[in-house]
Protein backbone atom coordinates (compact mmCIF):
# COMPACT_ATOMS: atom_id res chain seq x y z
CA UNK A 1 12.00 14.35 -40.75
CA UNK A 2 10.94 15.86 -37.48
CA UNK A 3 13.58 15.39 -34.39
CA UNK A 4 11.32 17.16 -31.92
CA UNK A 5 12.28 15.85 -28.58
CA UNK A 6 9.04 14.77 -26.60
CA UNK A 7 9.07 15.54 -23.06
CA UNK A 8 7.06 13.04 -20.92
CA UNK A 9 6.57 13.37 -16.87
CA UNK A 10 6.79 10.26 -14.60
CA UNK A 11 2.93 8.82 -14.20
CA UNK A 12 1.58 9.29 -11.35
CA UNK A 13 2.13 6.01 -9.81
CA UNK A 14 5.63 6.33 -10.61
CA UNK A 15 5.98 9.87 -8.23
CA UNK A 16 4.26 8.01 -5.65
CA UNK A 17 6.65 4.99 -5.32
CA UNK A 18 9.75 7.53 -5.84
CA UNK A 19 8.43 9.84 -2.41
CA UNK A 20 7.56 6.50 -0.83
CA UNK A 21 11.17 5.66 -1.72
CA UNK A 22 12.69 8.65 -0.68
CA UNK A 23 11.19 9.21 2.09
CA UNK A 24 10.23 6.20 4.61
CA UNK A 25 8.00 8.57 7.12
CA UNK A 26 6.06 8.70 4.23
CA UNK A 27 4.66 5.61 3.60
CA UNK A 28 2.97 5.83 7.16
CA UNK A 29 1.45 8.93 6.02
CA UNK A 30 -0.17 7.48 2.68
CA UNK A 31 -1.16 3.99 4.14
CA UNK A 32 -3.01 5.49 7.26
CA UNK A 33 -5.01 8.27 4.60
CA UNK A 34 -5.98 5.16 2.91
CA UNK A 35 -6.86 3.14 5.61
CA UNK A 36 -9.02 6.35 6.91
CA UNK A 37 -11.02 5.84 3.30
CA UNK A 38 -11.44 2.45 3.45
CA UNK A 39 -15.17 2.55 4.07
CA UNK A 40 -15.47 4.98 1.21
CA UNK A 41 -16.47 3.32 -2.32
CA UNK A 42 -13.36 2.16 -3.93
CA UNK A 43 -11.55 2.79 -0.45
CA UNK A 44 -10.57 -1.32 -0.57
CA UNK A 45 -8.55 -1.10 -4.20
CA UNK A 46 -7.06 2.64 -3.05
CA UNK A 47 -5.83 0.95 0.17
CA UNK A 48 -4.60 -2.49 -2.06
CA UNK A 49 -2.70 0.15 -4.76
CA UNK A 50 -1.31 2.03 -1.62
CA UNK A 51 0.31 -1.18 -0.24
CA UNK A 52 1.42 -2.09 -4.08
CA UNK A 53 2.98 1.57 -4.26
CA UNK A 54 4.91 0.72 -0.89
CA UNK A 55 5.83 -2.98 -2.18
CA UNK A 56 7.49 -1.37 -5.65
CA UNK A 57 9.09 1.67 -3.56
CA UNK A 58 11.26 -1.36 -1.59
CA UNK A 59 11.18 -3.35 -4.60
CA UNK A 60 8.20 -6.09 -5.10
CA UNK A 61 11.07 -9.43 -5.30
CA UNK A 62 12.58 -7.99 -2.34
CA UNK A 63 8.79 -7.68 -0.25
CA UNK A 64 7.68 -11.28 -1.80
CA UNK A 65 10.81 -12.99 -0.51
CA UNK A 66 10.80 -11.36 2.94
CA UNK A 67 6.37 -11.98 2.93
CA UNK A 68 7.19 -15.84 1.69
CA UNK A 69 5.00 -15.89 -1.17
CA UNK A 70 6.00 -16.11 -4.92
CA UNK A 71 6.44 -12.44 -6.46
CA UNK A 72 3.47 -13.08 -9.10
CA UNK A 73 1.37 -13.90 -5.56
CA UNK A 74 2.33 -10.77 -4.45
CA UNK A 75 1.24 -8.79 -8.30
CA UNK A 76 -1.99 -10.83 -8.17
CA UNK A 77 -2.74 -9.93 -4.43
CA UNK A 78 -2.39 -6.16 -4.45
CA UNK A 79 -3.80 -5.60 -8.29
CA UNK A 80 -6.93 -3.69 -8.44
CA UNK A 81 -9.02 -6.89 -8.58
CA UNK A 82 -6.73 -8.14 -6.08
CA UNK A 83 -8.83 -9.94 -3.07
CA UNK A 84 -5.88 -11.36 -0.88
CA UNK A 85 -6.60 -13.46 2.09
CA UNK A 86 -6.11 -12.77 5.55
CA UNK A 87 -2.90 -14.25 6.04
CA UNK A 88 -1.44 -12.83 2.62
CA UNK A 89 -2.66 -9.35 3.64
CA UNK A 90 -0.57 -10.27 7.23
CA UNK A 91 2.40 -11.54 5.19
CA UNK A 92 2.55 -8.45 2.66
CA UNK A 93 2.19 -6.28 5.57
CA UNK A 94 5.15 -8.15 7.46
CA UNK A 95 7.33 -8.13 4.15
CA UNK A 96 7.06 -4.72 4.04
CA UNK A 97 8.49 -4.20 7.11
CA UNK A 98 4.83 -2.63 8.13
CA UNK A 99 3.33 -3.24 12.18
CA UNK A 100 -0.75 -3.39 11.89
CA UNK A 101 -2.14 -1.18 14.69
CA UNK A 102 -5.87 -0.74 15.37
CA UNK A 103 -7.09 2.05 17.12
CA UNK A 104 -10.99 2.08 18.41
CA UNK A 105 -10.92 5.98 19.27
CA UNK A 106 -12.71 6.71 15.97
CA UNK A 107 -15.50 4.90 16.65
CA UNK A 108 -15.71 4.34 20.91
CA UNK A 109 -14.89 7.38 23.42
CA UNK A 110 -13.20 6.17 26.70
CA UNK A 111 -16.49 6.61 28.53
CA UNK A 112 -19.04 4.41 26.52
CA UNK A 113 -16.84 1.38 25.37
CA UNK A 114 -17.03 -0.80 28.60
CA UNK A 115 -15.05 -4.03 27.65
């Protein structure tokens, strides 16, 4: 009989939602890199597993009660074929305890956007 003890590391998800849960400057870190990448291929389910890593760091019952949307809603919403709706996307984002900015510097300078 062989008692070798296995040693296994946390996956990577896993270390992801514990710094996110440690560490609440964090998550504004990770969920602007992956809104930067959003226009990059795959950029739409990085940015959807970013807001699911934020959602298990705080707990995903706690973020579907607080969003107003059943918890399987919520696992269906932000899974990688996830394709939530505007107003889910606003409610995760409010559950979270998240504020949506937008910021038109990347793509306007001062001078040339006229409004």
């Amino acid at each position: 009989m062989n008692n070798q003890t296995t040693l296994t590391s946390p996956s990577h998800d896993q270390t992801v939602i514990d710094m996110l849960r440690d560490d609440p400057v964090f998550v504004d870190d990770y969920l602007s890199a992956a809104l930067d990448e959003i226009d990059q291929p795959g950029g739409q389910a990085a940015l959807l597993a970013a807001l699911r890593h934020v959602a298990e760091a705080q707990g995903m019952a706690n973020v579907a009660q607080r969003a107003g949307i059943p918890r399987e809603s919520l696992y269906r919403a932000l899974s990688a074929t996830g394709n939530p709706t505007l107003k889910t996307l606003l409610a995760i984002i409010q559950g979270a305890g998240l504020h949506l900015a937008v910021n038109s510097s990347r793509y306007f300078s001062t001078t040339t956007f006229k409004p």
